[in-house]
Protein backbone atom coordinates (compact mmCIF):
# COMPACT_ATOMS: atom_id res chain seq x y z
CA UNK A 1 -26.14 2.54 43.26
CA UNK A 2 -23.77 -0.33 43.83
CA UNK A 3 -20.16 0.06 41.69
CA UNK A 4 -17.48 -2.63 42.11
CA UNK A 5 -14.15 -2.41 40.78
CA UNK A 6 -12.86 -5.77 39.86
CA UNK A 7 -9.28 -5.17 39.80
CA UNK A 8 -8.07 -1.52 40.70
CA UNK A 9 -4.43 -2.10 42.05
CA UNK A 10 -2.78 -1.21 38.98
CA UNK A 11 -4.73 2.12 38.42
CA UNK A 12 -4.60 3.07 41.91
CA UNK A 13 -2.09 1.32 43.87
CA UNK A 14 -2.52 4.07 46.61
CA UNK A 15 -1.71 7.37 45.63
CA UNK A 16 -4.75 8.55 43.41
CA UNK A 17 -8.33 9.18 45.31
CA UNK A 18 -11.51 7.12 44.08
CA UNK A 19 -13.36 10.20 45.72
CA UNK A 20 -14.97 11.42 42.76
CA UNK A 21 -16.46 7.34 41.71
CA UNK A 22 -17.49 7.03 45.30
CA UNK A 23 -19.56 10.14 44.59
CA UNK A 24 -21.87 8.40 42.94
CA UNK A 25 -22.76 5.24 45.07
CA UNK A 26 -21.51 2.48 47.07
CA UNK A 27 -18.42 1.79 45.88
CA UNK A 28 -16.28 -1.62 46.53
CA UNK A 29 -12.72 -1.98 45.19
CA UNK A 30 -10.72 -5.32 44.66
CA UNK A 31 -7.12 -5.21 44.09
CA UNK A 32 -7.43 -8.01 41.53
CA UNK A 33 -10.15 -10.70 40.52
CA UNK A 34 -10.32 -14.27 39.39
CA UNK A 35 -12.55 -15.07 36.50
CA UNK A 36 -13.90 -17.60 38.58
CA UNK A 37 -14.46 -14.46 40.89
CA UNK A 38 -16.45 -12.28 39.14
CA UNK A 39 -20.10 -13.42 38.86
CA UNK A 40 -20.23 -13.38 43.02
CA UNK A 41 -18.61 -10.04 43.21
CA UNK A 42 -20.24 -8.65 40.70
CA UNK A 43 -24.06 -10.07 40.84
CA UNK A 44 -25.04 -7.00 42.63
CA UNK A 45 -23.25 -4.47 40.74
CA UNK A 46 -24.97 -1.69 38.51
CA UNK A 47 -21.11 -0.03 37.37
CA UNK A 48 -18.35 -2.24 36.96
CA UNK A 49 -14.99 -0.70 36.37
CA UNK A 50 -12.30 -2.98 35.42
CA UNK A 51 -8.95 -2.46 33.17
CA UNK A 52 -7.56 -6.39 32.42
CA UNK A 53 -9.76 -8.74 34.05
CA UNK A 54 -11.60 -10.57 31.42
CA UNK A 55 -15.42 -10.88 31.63
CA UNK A 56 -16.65 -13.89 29.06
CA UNK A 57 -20.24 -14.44 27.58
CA UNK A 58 -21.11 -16.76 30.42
CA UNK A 59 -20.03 -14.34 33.18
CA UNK A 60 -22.14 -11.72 31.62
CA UNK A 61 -24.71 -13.36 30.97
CA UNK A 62 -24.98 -13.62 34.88
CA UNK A 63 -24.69 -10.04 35.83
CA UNK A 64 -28.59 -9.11 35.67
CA UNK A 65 -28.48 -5.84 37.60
CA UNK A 66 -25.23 -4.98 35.78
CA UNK A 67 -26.20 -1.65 33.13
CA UNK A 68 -23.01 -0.36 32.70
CA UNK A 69 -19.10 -1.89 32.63
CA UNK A 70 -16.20 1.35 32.00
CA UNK A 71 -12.92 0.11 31.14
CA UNK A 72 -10.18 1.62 33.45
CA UNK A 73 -8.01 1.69 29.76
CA UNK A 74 -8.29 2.41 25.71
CA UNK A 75 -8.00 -1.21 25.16
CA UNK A 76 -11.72 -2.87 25.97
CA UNK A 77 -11.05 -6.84 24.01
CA UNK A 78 -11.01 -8.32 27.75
CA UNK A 79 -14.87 -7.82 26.96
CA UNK A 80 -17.31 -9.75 25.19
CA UNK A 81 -18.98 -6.67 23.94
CA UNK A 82 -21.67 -9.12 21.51
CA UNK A 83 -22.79 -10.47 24.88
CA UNK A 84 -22.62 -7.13 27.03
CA UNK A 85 -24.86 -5.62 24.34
CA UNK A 86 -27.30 -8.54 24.51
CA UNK A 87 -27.93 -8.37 27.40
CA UNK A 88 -28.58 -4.49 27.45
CA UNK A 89 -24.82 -3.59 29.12
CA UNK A 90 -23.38 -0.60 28.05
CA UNK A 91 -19.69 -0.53 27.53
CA UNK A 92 -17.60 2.44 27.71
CA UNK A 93 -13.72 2.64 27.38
CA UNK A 94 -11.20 5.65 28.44
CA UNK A 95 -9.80 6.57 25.07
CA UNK A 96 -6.55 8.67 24.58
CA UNK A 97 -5.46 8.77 28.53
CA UNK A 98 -1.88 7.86 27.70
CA UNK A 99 -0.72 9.79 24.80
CA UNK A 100 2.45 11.70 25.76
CA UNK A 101 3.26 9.15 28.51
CA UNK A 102 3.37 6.15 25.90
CA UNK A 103 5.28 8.37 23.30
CA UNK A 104 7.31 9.26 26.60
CA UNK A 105 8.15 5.25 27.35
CA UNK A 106 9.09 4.41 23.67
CA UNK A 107 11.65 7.43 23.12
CA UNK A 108 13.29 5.91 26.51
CA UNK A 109 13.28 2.11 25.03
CA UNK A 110 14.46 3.97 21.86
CA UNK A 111 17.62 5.26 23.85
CA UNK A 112 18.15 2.62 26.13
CA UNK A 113 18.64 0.73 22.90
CA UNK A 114 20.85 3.46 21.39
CA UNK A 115 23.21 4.86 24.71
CA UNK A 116 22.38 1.80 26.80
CA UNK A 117 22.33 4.62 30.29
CA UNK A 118 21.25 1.86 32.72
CA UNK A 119 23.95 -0.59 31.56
CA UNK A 120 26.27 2.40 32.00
CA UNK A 121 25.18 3.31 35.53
CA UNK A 122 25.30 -0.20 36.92
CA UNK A 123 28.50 -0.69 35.88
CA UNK A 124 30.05 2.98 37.66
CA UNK A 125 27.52 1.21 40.74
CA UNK A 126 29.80 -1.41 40.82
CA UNK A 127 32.93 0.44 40.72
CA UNK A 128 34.11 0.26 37.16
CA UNK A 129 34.50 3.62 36.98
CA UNK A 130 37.02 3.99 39.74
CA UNK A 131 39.64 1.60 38.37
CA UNK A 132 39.23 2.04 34.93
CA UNK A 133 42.52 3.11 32.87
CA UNK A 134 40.97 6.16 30.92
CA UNK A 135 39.05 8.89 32.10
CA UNK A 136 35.79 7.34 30.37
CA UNK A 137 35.15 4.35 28.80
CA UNK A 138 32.27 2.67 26.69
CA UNK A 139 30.89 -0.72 27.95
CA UNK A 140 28.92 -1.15 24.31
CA UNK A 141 28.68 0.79 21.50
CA UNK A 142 26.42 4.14 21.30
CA UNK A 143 24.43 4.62 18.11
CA UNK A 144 23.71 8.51 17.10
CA UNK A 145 20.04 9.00 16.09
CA UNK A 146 20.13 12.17 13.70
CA UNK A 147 20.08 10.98 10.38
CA UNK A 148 18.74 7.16 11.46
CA UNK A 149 15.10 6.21 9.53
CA UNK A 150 12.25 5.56 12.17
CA UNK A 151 9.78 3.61 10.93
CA UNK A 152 6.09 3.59 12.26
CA UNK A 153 3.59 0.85 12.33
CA UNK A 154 0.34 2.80 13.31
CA UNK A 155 0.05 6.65 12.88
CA UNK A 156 -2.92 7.38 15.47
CA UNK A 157 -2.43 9.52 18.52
CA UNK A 158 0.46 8.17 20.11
CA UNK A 159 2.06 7.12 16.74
CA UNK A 160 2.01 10.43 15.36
CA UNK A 161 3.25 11.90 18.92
CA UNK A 162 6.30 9.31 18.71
CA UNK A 163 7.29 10.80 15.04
CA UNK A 164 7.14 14.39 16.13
CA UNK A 165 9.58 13.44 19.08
CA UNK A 166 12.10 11.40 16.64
CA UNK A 167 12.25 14.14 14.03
CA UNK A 168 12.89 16.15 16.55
CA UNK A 169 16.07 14.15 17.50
CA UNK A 170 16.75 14.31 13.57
CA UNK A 171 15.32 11.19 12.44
CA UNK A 172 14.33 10.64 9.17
CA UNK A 173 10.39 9.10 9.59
CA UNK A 174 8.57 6.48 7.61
CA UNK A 175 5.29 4.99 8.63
CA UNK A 176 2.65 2.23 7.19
CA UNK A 177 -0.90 2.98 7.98
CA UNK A 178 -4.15 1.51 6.61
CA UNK A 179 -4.78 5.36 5.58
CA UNK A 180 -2.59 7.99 4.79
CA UNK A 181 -2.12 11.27 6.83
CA UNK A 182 -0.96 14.17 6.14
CA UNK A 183 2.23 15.23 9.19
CA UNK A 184 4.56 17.47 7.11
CA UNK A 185 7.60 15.58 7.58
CA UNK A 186 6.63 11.59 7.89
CA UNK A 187 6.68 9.49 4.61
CA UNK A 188 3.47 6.41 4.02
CA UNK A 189 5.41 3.59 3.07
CA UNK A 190 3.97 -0.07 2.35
CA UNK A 191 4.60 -2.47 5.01
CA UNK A 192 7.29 -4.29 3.30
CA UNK A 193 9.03 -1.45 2.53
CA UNK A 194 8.74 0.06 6.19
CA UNK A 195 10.17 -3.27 7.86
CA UNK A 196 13.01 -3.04 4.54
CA UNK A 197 14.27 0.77 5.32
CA UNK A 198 13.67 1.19 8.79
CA UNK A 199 16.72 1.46 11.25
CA UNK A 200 14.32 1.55 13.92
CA UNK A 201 10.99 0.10 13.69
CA UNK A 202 8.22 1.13 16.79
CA UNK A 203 4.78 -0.69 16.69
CA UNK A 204 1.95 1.71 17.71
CA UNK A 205 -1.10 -0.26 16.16
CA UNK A 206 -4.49 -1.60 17.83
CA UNK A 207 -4.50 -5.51 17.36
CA UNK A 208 -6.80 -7.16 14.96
CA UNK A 209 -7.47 -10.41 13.97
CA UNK A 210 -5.50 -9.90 10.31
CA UNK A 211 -2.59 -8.22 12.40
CA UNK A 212 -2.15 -11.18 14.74
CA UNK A 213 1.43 -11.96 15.15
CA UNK A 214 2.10 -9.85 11.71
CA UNK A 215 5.80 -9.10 12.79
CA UNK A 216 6.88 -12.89 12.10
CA UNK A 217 10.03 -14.41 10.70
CA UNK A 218 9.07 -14.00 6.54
CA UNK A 219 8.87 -9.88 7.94
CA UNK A 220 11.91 -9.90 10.07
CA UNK A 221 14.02 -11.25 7.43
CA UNK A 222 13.44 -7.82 5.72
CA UNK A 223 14.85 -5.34 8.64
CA UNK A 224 18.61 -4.91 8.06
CA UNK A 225 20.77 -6.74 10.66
CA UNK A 226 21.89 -3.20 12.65
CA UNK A 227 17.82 -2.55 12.86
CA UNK A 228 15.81 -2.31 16.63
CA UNK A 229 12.26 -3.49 16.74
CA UNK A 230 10.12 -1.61 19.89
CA UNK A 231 6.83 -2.53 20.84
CA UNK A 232 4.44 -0.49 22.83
CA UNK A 233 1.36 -1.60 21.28
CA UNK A 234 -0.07 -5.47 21.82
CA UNK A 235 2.20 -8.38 22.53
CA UNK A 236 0.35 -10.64 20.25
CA UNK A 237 1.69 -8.49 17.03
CA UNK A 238 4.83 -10.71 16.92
CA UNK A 239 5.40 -14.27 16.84
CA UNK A 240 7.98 -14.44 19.81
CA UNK A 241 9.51 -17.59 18.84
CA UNK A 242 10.82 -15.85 15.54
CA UNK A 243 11.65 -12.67 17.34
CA UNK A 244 13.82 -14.72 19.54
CA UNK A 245 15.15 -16.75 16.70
CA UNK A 246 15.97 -13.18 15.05
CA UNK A 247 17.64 -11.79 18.14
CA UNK A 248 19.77 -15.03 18.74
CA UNK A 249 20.79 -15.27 15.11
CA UNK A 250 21.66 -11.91 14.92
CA UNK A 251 19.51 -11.22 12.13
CA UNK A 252 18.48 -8.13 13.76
CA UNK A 253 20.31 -5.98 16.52
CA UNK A 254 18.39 -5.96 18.97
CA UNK A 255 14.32 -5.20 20.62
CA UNK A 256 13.07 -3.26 23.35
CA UNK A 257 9.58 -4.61 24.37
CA UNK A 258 6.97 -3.67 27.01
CA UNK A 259 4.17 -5.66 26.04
CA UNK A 260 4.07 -9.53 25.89
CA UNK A 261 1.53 -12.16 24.30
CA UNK A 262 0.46 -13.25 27.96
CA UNK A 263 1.16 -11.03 30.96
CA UNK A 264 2.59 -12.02 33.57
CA UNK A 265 4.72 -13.88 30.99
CA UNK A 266 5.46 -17.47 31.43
CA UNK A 267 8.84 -18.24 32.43
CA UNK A 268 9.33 -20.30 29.59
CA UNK A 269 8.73 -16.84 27.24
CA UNK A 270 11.63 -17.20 24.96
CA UNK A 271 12.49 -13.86 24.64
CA UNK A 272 12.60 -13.33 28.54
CA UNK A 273 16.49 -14.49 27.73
CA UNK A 274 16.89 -13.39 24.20
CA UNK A 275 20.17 -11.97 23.35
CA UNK A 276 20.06 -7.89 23.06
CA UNK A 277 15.98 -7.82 24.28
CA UNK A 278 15.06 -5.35 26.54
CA UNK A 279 11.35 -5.95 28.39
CA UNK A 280 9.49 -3.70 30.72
CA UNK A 281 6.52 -4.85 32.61
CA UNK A 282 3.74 -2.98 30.57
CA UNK A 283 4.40 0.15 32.44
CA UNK A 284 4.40 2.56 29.33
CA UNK A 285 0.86 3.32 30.17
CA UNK A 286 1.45 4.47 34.35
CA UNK A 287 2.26 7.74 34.97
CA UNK A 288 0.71 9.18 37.71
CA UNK A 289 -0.79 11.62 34.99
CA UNK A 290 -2.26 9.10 32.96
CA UNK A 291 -3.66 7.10 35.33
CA UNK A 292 -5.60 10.04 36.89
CA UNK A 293 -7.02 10.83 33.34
CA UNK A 294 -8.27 7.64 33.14
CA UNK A 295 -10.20 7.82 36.49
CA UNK A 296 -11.53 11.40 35.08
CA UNK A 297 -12.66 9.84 31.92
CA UNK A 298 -14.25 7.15 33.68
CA UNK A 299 -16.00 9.83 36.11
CA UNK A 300 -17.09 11.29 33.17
CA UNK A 301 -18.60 8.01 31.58
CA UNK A 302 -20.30 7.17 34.66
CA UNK A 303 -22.06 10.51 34.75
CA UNK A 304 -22.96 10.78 30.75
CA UNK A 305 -24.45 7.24 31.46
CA UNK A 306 -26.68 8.00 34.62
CA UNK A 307 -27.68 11.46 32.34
CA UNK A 308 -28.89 9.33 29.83
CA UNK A 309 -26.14 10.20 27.13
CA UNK A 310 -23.74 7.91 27.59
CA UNK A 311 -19.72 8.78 25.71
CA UNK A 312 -16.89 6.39 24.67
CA UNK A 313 -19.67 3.56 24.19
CA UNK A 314 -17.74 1.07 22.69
CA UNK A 315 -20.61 -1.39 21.85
């Protein structure tokens, strides 16, 4: 059994084990892969594992001993699951690995947006503090939360865990989702009316072809200009011209990103010097935590798969 890992640095840059995959065969891991890459390191694979490297119809079509490719994430469109299945690959995903430690990242963009801390501690870093006049001082203004509305695009696992963490900070919650569910304490708005009443607005939806680049300029003309957009979800759910546009215009306060329509972004990104943008590197996802449930889930694929009942088959 032959299991190649096409790009395992961000999983397991070093301080996880791949002791329970190597339990099962021969086991080769590549920090990262080229598509160009793939059909020579792969053409004697029977288990791929990969997270973000993209395998295409023509690369698949080459992997004849391949039976099985397990997605090191929730996320599996990197695939071309039509071809995989044509050509009798099984393709499983790691579903609902990063729950709390997503929730976790967009509560900290939420207050970095509201109490700006790291703005804060870089300037006492750089001495501020010790020659300033008063006994404290406020380099920006902080926003209170209680009372704020929070409005939700996506109310699945980590949506619903991000509205039971801002009603606990008193937050008022709203949220637009194909179907509605029943929390207690969140109100189903239409989409229009979320992006209208929503102080902040956190994206928390899978993307789709009718969702591409949704959050556009007709939508953020609707958020008021003291409203915060955060996305955790896909980059490709805004247009990131007209986010910048909005952010430069000051037709909206401000956005705290982590995700990006192509990643590493280009240089040229426009909202890479937007005015009032935070962006994190697509880290919501790595905790230590969450990256070891994903290499349990993926244990578990592997052995539901060689058992004959394969789980989180995503084709």
């Amino acid at each position: 059994m032959k299991i190649v890992v096409t790009d395992g640095y961000t999983l397991n840059p070093g301080d996880l084990s791949w002791q329970s995959i190597e339990a099962f065969g021969e086991l080769t891991v590549y920090e990262r892969s080229l598509e160009n890459s793939l059909v020579e390191r792969c053409s004697e694979a029977d288990i791929i594992l990969s997270n973000k490297t993209v395998f295409v119809k023509e690369t698949i079509d080459q992997l004849h001993k391949t039976k099985l490719i397990s997605v090191l994430a929730a996320g599996y469109n990197v695939i071309d699951i039509k071809a995989a299945r044509e050509n009798g690959i099984t393709v499983c995903n790691a579903p609902n690995y990063g729950t709390s430690t997503v929730a976790q990242h967009t509560i900290a963009l939420l207050l970095e947006l509201t109490n700006h801390v790291g703005l804060h501690a870089a300037s006492v870093a750089n001495g501020e503090w010790t020659t300033a006049k008063d006994w404290c001082y406020g380099k920006t203004t902080i926003i209170e939360l209680a009372g704020k509305t929070f409005g939700i695009v996506g109310l699945g696992n980590i949506g619903q865990r991000v509205a039971q963490i801002a009603h606990a900070l008193g937050m008022k919650i709203i949220y637009y989702n194909p179907r509605k569910k029943e929390t207690g304490f969140a109100k189903h708005v239409d989409l229009k009316t979320l992006f209208q009443q929503s102080d902040f607005l956190s994206l928390h939806c899978p993307l789709k072809p009718d969702n591409h680049q949704f959050v556009n300029k007709e939508m953020l003309q609707l958020m008021k200009p003291s409203a915060f957009l955060i996305n955790t979800a896909r980059g490709q759910l805004i247009n990131e011209q007209d986010l910048a546009d909005a952010l430069n215009n000051n037709q909206i306060a401000g956005a705290a990103l982590d995700v990006l329509s192509t990643e590493p972004p280009d240089e040229n990104n426009p909202l890479l010097s937007a005015k009032n943008c935070i962006i994190t590197p697509h880290n919501a996802w790595m905790s230590k935590e969450a990256r070891q449930r994903i290499l349990n889930i993926t244990t578990k694929n592997i052995e539901a798969f060689l058992k004959g009942s394969s789980i989180n088959v995503v084709n």
